[in-house]
N, C-alpha and C. Protein backbone atom coordinates (compact mmCIF):
# COMPACT_ATOMS: atom_id res chain seq x y z
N UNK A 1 0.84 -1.19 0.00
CA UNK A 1 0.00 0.00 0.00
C UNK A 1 0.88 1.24 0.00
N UNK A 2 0.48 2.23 -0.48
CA UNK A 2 1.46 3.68 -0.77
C UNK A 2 0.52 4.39 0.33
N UNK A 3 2.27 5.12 0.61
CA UNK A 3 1.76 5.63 1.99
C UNK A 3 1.34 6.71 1.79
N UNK A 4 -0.14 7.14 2.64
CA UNK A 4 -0.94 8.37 2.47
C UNK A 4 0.06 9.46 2.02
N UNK A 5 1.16 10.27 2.51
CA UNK A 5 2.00 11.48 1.87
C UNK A 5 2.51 11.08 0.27
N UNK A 6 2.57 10.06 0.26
CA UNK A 6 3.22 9.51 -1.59
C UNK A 6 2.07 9.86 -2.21
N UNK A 7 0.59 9.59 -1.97
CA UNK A 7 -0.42 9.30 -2.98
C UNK A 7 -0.78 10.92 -2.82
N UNK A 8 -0.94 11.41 -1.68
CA UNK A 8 -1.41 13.21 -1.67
C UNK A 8 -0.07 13.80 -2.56
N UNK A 9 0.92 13.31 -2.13
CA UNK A 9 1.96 14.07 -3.03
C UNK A 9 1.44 14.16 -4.45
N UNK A 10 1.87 13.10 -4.75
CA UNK A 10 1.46 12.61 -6.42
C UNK A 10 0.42 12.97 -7.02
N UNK A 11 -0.62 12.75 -6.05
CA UNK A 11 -1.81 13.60 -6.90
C UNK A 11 -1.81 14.92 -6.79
N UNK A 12 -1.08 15.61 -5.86
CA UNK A 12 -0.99 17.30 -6.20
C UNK A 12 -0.21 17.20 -7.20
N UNK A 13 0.97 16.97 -7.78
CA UNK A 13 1.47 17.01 -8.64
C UNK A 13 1.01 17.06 -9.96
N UNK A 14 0.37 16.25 -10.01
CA UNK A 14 -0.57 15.62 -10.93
C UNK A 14 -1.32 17.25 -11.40
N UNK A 15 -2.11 17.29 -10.12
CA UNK A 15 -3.20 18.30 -10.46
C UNK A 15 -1.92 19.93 -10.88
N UNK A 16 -1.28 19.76 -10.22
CA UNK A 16 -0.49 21.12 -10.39
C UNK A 16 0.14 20.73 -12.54
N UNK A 17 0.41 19.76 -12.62
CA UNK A 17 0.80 19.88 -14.01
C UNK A 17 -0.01 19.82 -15.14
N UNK A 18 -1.56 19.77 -14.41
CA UNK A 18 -2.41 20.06 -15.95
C UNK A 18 -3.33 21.63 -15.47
N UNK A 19 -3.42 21.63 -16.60
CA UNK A 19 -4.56 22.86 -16.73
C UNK A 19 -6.48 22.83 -16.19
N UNK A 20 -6.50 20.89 -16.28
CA UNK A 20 -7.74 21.19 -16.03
C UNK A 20 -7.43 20.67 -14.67
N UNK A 21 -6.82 21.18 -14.01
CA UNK A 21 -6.66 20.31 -12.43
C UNK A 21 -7.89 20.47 -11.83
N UNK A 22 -8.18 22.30 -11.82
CA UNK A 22 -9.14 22.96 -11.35
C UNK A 22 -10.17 21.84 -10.40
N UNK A 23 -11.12 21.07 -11.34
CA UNK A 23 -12.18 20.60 -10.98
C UNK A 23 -11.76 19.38 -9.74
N UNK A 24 -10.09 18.47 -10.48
CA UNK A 24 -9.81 17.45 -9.75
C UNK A 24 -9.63 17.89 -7.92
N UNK A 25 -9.13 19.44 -8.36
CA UNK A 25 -8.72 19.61 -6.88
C UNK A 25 -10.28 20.14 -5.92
N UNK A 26 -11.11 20.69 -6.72
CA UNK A 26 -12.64 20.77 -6.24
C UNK A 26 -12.84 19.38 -5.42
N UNK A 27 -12.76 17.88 -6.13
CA UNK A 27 -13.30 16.90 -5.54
C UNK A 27 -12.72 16.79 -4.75
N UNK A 28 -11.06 16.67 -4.87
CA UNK A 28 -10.59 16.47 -3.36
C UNK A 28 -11.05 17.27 -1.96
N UNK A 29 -10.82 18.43 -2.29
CA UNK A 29 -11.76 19.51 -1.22
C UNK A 29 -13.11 19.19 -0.95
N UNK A 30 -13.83 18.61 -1.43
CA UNK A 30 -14.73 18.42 -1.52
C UNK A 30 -14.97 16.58 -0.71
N UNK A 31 -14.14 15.93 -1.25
CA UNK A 31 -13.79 14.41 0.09
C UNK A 31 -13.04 14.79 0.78
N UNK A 32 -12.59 15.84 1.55
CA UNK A 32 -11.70 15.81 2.34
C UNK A 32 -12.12 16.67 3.28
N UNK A 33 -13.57 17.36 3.05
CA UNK A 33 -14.30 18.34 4.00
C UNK A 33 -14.82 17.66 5.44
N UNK A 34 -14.94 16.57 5.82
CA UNK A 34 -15.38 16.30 6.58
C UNK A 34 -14.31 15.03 7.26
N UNK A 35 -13.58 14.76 8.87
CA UNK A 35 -12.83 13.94 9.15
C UNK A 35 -11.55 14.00 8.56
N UNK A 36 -11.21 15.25 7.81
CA UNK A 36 -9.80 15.05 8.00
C UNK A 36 -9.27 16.48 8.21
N UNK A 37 -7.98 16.29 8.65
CA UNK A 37 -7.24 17.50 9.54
C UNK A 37 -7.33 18.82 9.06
N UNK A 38 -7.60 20.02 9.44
CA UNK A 38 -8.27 21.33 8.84
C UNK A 38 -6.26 21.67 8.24
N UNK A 39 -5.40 21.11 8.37
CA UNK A 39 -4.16 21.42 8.05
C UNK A 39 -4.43 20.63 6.43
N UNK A 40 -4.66 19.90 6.10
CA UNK A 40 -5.10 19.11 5.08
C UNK A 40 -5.90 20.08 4.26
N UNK A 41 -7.02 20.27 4.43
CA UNK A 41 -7.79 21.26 3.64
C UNK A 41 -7.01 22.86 3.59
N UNK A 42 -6.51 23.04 4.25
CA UNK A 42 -5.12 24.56 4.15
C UNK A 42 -4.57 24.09 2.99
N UNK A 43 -3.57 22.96 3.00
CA UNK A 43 -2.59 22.64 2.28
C UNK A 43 -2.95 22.40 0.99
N UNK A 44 -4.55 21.65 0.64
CA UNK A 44 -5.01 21.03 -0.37
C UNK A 44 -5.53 22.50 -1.28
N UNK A 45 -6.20 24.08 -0.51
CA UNK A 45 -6.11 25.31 -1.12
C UNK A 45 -4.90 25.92 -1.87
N UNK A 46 -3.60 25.49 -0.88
CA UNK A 46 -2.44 25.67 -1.37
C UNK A 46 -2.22 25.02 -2.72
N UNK A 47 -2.14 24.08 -3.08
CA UNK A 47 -2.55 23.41 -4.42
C UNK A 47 -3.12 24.22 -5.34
N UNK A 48 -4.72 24.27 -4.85
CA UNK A 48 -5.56 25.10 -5.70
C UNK A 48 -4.88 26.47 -5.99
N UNK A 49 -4.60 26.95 -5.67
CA UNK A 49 -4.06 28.50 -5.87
C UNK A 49 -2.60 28.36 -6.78
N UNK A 50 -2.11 27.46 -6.34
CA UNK A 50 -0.19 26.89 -7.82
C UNK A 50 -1.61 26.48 -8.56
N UNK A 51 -2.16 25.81 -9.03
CA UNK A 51 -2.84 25.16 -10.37
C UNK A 51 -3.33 26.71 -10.51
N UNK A 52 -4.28 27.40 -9.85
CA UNK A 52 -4.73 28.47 -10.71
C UNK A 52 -3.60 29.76 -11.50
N UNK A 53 -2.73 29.60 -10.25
CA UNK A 53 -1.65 30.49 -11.01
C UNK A 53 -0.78 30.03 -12.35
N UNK A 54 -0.43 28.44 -12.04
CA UNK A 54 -0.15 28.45 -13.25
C UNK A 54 -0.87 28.36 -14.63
N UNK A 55 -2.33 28.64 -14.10
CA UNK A 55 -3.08 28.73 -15.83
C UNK A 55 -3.44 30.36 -15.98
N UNK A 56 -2.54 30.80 -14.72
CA UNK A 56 -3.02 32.89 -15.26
C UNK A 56 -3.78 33.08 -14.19
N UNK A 57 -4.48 32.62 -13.45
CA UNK A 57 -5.66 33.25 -13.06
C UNK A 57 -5.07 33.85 -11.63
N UNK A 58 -4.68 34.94 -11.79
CA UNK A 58 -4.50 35.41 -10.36
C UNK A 58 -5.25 35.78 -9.15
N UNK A 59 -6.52 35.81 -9.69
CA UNK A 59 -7.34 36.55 -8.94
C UNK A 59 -7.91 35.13 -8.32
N UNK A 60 -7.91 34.34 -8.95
CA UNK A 60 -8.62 32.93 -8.09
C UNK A 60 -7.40 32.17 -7.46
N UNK A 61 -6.37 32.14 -8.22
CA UNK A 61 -5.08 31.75 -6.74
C UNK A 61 -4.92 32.55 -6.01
N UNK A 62 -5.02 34.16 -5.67
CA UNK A 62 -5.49 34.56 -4.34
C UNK A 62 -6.71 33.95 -2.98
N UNK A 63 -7.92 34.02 -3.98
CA UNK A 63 -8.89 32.98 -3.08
C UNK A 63 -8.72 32.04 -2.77
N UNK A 64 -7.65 31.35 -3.53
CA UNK A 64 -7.55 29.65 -2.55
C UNK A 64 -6.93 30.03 -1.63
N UNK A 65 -5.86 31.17 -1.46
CA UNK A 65 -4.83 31.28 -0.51
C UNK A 65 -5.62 31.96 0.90
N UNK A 66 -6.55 33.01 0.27
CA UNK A 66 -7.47 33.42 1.42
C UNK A 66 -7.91 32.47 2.07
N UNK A 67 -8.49 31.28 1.18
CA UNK A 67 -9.15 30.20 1.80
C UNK A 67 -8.37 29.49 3.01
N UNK A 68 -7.06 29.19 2.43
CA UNK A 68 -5.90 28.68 3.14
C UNK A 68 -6.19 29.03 4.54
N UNK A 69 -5.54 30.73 4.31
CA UNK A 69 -5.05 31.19 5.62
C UNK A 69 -6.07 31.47 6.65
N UNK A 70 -7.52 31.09 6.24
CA UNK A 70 -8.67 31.09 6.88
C UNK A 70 -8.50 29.87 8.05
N UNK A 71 -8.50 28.77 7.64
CA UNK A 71 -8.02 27.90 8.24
C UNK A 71 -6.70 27.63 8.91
N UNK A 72 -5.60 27.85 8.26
CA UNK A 72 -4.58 28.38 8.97
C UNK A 72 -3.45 26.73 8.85
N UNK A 73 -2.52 27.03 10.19
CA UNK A 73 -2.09 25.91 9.98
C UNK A 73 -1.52 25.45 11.28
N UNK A 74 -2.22 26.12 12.18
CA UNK A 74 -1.61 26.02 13.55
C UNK A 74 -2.44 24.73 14.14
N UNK A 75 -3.74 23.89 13.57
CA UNK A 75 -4.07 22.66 14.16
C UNK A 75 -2.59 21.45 13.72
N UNK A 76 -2.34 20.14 14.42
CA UNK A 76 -1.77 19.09 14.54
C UNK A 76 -2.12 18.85 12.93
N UNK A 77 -1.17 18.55 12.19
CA UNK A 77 -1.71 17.65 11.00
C UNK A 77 -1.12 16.34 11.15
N UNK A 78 -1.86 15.69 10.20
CA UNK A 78 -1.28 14.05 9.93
C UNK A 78 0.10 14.12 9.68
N UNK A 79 0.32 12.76 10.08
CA UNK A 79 2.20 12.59 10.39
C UNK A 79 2.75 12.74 8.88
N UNK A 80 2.02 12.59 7.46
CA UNK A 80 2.48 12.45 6.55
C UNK A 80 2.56 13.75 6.13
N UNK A 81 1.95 14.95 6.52
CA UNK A 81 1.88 16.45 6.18
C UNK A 81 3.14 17.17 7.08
N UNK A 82 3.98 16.19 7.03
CA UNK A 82 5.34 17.09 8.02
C UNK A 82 5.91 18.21 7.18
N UNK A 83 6.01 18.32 5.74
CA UNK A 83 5.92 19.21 4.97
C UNK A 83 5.11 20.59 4.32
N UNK A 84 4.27 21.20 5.58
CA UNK A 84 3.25 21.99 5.50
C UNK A 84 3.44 22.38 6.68
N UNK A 85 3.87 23.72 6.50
CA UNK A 85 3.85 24.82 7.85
C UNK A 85 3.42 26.01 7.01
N UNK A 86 3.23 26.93 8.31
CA UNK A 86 3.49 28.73 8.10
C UNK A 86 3.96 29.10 7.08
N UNK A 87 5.27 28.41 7.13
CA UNK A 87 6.35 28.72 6.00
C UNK A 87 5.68 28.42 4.68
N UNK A 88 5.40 27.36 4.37
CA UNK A 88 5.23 27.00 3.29
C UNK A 88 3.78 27.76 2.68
N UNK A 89 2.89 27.71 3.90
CA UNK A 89 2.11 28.66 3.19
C UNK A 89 2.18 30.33 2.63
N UNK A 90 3.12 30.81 3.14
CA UNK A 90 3.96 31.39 3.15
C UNK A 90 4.57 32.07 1.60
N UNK A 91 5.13 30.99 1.28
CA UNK A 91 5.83 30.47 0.16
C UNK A 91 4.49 30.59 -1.09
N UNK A 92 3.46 29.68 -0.91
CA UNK A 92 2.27 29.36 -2.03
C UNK A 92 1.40 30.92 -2.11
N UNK A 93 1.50 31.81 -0.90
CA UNK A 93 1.06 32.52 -1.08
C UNK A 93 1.74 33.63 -1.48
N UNK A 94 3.25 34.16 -1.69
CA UNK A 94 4.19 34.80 -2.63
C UNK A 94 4.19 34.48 -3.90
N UNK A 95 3.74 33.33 -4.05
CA UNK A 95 3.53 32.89 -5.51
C UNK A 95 2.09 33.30 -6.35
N UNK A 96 1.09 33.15 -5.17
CA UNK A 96 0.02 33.23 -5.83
C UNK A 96 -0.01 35.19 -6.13
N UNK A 97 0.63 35.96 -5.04
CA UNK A 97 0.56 36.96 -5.10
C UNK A 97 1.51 37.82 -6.48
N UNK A 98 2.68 37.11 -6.94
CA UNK A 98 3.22 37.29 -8.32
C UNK A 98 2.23 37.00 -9.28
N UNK A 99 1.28 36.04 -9.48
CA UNK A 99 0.90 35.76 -10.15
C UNK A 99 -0.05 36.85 -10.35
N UNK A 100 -0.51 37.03 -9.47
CA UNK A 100 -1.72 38.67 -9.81
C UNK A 100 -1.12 39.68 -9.67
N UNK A 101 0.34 40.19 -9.82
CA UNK A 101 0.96 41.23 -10.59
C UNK A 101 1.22 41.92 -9.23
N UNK A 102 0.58 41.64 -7.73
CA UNK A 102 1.10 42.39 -6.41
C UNK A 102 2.56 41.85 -5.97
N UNK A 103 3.45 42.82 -6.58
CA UNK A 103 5.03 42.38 -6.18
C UNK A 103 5.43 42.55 -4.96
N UNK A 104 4.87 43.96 -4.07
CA UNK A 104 4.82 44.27 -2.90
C UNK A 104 4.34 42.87 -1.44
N UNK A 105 3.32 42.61 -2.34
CA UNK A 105 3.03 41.55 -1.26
C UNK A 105 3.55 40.34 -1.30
N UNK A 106 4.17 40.01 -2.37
CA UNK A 106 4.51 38.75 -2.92
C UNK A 106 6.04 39.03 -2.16
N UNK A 107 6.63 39.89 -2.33
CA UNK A 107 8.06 40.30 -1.45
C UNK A 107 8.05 39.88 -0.33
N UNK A 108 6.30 40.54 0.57
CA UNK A 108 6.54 40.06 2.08
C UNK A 108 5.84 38.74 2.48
N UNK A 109 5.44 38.57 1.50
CA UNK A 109 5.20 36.70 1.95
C UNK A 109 6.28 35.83 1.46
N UNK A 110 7.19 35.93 0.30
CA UNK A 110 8.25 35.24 0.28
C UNK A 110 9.61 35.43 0.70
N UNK A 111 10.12 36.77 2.00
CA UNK A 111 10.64 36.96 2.67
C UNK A 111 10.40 36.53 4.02
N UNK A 112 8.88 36.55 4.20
CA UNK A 112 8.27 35.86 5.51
C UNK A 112 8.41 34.08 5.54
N UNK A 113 8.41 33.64 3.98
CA UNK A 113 8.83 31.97 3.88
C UNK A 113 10.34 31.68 4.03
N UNK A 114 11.04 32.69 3.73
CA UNK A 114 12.31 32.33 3.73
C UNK A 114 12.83 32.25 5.11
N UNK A 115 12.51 33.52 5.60
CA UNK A 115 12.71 33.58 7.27
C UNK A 115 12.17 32.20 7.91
N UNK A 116 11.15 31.79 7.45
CA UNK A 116 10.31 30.72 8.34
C UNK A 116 11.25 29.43 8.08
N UNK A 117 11.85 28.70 6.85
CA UNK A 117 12.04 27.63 6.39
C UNK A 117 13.25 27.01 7.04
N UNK A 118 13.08 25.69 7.56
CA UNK A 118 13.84 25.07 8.61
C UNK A 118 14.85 24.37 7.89
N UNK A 119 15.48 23.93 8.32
CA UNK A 119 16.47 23.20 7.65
C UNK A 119 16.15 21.85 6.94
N UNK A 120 15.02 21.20 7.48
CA UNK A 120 14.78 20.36 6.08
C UNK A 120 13.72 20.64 5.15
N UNK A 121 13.65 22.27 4.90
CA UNK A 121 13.57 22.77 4.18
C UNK A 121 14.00 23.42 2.80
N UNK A 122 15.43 22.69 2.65
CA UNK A 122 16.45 23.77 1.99
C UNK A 122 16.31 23.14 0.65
N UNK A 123 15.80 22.11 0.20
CA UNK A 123 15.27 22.29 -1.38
C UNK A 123 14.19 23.26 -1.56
N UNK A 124 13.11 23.44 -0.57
CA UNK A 124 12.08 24.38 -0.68
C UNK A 124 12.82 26.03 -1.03
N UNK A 125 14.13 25.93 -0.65
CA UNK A 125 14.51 27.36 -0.54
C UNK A 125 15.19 28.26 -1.64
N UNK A 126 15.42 27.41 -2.68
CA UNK A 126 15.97 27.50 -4.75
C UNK A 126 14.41 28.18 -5.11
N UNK A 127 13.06 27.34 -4.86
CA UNK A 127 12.13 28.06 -4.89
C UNK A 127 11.70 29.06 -4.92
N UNK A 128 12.08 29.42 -3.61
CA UNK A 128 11.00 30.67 -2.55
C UNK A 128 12.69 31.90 -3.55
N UNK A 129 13.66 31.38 -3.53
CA UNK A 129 14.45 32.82 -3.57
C UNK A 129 14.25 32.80 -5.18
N UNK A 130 13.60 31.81 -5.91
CA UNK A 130 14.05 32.06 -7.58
C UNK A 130 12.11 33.15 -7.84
N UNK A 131 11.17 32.85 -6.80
CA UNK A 131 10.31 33.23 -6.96
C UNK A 131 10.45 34.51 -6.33
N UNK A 132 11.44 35.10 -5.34
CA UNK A 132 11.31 36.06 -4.80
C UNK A 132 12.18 37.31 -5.32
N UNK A 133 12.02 37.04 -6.84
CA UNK A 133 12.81 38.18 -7.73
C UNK A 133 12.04 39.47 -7.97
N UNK A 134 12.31 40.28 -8.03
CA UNK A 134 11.84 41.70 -8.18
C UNK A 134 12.20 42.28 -9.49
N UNK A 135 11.64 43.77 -9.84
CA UNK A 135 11.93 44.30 -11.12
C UNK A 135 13.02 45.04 -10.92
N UNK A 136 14.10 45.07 -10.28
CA UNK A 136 14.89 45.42 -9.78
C UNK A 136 15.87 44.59 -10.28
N UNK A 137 17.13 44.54 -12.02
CA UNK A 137 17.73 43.54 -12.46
C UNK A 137 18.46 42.99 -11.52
N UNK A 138 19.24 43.98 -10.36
CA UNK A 138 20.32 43.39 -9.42
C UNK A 138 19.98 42.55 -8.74
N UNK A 139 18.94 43.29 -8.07
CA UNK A 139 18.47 42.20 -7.13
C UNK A 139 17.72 40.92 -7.32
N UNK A 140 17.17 40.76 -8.50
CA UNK A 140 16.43 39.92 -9.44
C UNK A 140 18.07 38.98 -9.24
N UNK A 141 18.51 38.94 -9.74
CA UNK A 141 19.94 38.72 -9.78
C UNK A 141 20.49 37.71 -8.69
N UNK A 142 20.68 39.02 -7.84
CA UNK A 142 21.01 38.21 -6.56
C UNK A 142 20.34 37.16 -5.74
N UNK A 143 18.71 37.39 -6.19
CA UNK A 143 18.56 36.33 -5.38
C UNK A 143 18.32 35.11 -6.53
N UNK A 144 18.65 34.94 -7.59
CA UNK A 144 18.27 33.77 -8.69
C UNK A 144 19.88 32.89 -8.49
N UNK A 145 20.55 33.66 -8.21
CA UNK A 145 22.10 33.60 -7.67
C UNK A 145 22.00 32.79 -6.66
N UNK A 146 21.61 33.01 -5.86
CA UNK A 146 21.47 32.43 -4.08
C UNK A 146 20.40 31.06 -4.19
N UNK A 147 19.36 31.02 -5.33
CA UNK A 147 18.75 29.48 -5.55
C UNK A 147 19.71 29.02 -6.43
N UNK A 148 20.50 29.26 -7.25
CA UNK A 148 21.48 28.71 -7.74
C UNK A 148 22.77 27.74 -6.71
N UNK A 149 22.83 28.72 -6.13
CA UNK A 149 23.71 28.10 -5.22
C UNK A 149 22.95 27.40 -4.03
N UNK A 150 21.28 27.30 -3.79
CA UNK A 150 20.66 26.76 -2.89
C UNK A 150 20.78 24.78 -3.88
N UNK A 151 20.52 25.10 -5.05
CA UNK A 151 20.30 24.04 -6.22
C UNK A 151 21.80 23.14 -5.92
N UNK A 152 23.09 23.86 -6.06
CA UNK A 152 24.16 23.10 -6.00
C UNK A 152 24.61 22.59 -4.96
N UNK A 153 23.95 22.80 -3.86
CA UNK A 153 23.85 22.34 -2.14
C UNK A 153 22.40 21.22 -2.09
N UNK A 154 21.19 21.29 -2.56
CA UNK A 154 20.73 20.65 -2.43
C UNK A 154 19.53 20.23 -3.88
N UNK A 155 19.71 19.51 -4.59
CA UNK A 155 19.03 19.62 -6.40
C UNK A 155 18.00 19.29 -5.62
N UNK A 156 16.85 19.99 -6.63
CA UNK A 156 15.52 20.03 -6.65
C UNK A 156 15.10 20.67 -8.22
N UNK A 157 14.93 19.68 -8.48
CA UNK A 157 14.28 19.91 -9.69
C UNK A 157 13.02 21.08 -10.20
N UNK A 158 12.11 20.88 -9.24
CA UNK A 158 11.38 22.20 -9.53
C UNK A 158 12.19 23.92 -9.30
N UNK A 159 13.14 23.47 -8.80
CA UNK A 159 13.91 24.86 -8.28
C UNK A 159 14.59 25.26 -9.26
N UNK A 160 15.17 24.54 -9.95
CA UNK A 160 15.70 25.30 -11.40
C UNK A 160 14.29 25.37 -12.79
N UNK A 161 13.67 24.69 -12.84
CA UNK A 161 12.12 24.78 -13.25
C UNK A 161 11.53 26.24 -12.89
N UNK A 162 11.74 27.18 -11.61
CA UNK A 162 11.69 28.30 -11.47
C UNK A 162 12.38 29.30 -11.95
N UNK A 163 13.54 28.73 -11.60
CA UNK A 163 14.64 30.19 -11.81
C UNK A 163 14.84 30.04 -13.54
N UNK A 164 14.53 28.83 -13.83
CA UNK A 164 14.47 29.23 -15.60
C UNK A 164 13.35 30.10 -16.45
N UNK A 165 12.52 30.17 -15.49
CA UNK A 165 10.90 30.34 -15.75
C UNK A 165 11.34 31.90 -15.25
N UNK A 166 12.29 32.26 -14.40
CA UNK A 166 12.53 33.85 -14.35
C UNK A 166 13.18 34.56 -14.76
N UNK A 167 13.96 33.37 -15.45
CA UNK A 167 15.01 34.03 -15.82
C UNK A 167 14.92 35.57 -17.32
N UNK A 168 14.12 35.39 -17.85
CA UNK A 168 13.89 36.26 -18.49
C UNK A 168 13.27 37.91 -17.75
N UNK A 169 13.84 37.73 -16.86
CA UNK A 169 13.67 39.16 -15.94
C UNK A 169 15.48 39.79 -16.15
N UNK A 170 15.69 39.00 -16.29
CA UNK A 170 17.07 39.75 -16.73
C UNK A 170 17.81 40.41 -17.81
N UNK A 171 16.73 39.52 -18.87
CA UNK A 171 16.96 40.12 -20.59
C UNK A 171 17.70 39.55 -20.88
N UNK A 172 19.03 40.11 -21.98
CA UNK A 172 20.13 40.07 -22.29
C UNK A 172 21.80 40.96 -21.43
N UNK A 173 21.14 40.89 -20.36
CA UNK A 173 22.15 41.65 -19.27
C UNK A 173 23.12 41.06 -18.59
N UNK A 174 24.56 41.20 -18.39
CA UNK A 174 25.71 40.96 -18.02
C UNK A 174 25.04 39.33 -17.21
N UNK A 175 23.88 40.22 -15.80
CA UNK A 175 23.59 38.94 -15.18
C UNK A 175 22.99 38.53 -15.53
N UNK A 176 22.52 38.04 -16.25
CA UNK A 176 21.50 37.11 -17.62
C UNK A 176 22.48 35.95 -17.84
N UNK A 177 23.67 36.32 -18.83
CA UNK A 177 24.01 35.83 -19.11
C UNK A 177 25.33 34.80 -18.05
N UNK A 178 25.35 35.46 -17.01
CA UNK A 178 26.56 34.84 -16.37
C UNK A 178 25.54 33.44 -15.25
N UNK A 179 23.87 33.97 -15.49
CA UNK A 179 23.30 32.75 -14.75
C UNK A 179 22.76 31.36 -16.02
N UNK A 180 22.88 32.31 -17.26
CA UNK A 180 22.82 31.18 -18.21
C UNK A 180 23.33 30.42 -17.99
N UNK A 181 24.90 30.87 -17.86
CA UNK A 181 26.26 29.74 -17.75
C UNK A 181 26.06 28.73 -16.48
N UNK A 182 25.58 29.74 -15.46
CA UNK A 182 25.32 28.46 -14.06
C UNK A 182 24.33 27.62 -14.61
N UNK A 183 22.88 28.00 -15.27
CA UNK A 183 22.51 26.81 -15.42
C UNK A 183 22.39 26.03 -16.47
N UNK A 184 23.27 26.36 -17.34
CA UNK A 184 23.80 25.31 -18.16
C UNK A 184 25.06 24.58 -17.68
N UNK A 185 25.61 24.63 -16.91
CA UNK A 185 26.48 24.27 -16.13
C UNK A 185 26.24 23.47 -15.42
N UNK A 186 24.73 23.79 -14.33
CA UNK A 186 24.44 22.71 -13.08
C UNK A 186 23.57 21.72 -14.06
N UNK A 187 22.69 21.64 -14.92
CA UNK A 187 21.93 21.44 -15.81
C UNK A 187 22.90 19.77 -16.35
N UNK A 188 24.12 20.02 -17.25
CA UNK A 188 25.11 19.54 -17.84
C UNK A 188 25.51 18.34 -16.59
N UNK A 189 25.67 18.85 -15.41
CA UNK A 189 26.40 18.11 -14.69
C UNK A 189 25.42 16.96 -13.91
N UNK A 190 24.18 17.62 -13.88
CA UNK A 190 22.97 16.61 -13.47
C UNK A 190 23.16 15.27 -14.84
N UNK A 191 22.69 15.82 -16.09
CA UNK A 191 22.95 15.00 -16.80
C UNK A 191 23.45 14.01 -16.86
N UNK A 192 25.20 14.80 -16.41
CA UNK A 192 25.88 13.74 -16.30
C UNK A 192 26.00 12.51 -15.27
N UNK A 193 25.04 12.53 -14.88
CA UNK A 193 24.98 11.81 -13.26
C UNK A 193 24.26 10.36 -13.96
N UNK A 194 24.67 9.35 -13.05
CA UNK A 194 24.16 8.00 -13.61
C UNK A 194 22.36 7.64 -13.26
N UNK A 195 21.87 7.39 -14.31
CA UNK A 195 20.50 7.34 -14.03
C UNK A 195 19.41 8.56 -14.44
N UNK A 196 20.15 9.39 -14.65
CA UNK A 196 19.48 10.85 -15.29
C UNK A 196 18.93 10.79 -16.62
């Protein structure tokens, strides 16, 4: 039997990589409203709000996140949700807040995730700093820099999946091009790894 965190994993995944997740993640919210941990239904909004952002819709990955933080995350969750704190909501909600064009708030919720994120957190943290770029090239920069070097301390695949996805905040600019080279560089060397 697959253990309850493998199958919730997988099926967020799931739902986060298509477009019509939308409805799949309705049902889950929808079996999961009654008898199971109100940290569960937080986390399962968290979902909803990455699927809506990544099909555009900013204004409805805000509401899942409202939804979220309605509930919160300060009840006990199941032993398999050891990966769902403050932080992380934290994190889903800097994202959802880029996604609807509020950079201001998206700054202080993914400065508030970074501060929060524990140490077996530190693949989560290529993430939170490749998402926590600003229109600001330097600093855009510096912190795509710092998940770069979060990536070569600990690979996570969605974490360069971000910072590639931002990387066009830099243009054709000195630091553009000198993070090309890192990640064609860390990129190359994954490759080269047995089993890749």
């Amino acid at each position: 039997m697959t253990p309850p965190r493998q199958d919730a994993s997988a099926a967020a995944n799931v739902l986060i990589s298509t477009r019509s997740g939308g409805w799949s993640v309705d049902a889950a919210l929808q079996h999961t409203w009654h008898g199971v941990s109100p940290a569960v239904r937080s986390w399962l909004h968290c979902v909803a709000s990455e699927v809506e952002a990544r099909a555009g819709a900013g204004t409805a990955s805000r509401h899942q996140i409202d939804l979220a933080t309605a509930i919160g995350t300060e009840t006990t969750p199941p032993e398999w949700l050891d990966f769902y704190d403050a932080g992380r909501l934290h994190s889903f909600a800097g994202y959802a807040a880029l996604a609807s064009g509020d950079h201001a708030e998206a700054t202080k919720q993914l400065t508030e995730a970074l501060a929060g994120l524990p140490a077996a957190g530190a693949k989560q943290r290529s993430v939170v700093l490749a998402s926590a770029h600003s229109d600001n090239g330097d600093r855009a920069a510096d912190y795509l820099n710092q998940a770069m070097d979060a990536l070569n301390t600990d690979w996570y695949g969605t974490g360069l999946d971000r910072v590639r996805a931002v990387r066009p905040v830099l243009r054709d600019s000195r630091h553009g091009a000198q993070l090309d080279e890192r990640i064609a560089a860390l990129a190359a060397s994954r490759a080269a790894l047995p089993g890749s």
